[in-house]
C-alpha atoms as a PDB file:
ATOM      1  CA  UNK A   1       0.000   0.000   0.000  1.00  0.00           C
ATOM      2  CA  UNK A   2       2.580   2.351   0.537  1.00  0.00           C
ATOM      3  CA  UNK A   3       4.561   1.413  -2.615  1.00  0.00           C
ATOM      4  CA  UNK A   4       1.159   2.521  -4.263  1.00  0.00           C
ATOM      5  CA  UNK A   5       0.773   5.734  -2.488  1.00  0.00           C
ATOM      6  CA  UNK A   6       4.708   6.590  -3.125  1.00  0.00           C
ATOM      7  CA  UNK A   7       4.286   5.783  -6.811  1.00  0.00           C
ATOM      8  CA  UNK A   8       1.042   7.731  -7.217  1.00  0.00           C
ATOM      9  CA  UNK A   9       3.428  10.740  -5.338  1.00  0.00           C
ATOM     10  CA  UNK A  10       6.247  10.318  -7.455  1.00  0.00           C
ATOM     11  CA  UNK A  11       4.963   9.761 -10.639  1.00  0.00           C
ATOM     12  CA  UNK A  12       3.180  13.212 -11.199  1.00  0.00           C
ATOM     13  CA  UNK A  13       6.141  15.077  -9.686  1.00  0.00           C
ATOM     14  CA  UNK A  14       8.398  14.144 -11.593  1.00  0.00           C
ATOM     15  CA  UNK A  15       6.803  14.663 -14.449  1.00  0.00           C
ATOM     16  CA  UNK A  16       5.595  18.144 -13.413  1.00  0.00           C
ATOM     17  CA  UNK A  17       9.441  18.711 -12.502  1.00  0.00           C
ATOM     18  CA  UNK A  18      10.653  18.162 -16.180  1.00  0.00           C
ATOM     19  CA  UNK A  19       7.953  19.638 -18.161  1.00  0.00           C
ATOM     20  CA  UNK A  20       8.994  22.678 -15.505  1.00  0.00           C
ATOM     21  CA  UNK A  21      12.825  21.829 -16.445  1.00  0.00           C
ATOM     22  CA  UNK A  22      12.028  22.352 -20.035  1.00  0.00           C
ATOM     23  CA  UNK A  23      10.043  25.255 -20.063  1.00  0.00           C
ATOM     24  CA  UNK A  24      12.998  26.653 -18.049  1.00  0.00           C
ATOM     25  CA  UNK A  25      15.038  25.396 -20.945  1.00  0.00           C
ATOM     26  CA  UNK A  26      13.113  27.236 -23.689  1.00  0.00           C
ATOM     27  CA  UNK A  27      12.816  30.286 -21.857  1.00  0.00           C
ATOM     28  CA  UNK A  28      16.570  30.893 -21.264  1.00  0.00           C
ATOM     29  CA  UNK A  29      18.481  30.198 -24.279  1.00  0.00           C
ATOM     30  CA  UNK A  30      17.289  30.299 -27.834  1.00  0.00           C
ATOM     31  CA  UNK A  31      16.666  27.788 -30.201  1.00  0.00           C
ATOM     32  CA  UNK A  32      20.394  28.017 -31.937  1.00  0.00           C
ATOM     33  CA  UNK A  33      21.766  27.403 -28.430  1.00  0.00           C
ATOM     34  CA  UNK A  34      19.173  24.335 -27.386  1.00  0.00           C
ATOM     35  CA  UNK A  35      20.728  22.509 -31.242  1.00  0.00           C
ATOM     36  CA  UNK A  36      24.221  23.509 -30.566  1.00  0.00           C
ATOM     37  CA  UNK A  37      24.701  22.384 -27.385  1.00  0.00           C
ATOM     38  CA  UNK A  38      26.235  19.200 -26.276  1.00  0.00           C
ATOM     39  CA  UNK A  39      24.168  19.289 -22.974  1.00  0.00           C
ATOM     40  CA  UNK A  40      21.744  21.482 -22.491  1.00  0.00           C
ATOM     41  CA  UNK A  41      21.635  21.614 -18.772  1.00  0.00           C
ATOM     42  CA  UNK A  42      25.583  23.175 -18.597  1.00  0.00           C
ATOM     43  CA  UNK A  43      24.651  25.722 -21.343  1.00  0.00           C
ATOM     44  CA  UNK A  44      21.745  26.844 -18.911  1.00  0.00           C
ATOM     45  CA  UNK A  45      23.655  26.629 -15.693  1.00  0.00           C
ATOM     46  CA  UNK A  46      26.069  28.293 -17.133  1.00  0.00           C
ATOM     47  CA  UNK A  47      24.123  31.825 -17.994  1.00  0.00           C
ATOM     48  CA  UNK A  48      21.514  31.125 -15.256  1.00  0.00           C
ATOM     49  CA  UNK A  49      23.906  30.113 -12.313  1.00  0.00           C
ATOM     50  CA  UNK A  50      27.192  31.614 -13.785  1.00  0.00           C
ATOM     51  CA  UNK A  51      30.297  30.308 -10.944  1.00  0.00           C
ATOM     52  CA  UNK A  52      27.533  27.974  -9.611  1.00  0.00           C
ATOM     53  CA  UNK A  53      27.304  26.234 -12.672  1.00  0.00           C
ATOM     54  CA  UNK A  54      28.881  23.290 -11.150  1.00  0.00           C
ATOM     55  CA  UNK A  55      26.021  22.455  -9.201  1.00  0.00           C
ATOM     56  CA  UNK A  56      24.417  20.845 -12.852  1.00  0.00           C
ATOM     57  CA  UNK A  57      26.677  18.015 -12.753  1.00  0.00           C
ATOM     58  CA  UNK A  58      26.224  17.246  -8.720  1.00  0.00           C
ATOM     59  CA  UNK A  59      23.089  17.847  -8.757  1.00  0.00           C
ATOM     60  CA  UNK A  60      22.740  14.856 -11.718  1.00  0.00           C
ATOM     61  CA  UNK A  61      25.372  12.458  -9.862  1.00  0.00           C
ATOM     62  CA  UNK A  62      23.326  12.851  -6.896  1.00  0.00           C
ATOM     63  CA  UNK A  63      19.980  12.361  -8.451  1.00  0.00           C
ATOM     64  CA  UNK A  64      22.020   9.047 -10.194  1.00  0.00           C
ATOM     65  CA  UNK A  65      22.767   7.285  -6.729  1.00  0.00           C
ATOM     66  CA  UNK A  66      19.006   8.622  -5.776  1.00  0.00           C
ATOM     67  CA  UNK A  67      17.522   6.940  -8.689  1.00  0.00           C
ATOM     68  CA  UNK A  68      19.790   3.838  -8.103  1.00  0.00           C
ATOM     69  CA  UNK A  69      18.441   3.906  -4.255  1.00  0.00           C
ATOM     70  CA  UNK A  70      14.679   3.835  -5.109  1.00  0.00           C
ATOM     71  CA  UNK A  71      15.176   0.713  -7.693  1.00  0.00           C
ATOM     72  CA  UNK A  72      17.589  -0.989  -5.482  1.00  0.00           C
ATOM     73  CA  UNK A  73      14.708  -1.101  -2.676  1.00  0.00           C
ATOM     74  CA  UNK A  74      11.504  -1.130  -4.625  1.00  0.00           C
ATOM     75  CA  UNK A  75      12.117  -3.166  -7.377  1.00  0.00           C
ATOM     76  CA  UNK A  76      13.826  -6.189  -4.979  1.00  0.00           C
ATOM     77  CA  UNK A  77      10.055  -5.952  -2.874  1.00  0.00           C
ATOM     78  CA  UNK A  78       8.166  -5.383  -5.788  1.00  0.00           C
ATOM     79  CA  UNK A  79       9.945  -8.964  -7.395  1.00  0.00           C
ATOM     80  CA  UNK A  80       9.216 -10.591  -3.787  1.00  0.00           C
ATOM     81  CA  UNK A  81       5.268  -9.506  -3.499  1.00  0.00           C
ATOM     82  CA  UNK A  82       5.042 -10.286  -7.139  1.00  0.00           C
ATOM     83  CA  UNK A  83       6.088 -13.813  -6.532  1.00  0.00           C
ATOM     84  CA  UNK A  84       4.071 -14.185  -3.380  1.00  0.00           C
ATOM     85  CA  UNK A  85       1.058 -13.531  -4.700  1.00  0.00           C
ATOM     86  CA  UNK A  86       1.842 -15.984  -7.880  1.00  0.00           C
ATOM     87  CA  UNK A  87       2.323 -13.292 -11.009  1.00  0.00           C
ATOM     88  CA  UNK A  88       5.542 -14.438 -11.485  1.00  0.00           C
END
């Protein structure tokens, strides 16, 4: 039940959070910028944040190990309830 109630949390979030990302993208550099940039995210940082624009990549390593915490511990229980109950 609370798997349920995390994913029906999480889901919309997220989501929310990158459409939001994206808009943010569109809004600060132009179109020419968006095609000739190898990542988007530094370009931004970098006239958005200026000297904080190393807070882009540690804010992605950290949301890496994040993502890699949530599957480590829900998709191990979600394999073992799975089973339980007989789907698998």
């Amino acid at each position: 039940q609370n798997l349920v109630c995390a994913l029906m949390i999480a889901i919309p979030l997220v989501t929310s959070l990158y459409v939001l990302v994206n808009i943010s993208y569109l809004i600060v550099l132009s179109s020419s910028e968006i095609l000739s940039s190898d990542a988007v995210a530094v370009s931004w940082g970098n006239q958005v944040l200026g000297s904080w624009a190393w807070m882009v990549p540690l804010a992605v390593a950290l949301s890496t190990f994040g993502s890699v915490n949530g599957i480590f511990f829900s998709g191990s229980r979600v394999c073992y309830v799975a089973a339980r109950e007989g789907h698998m």
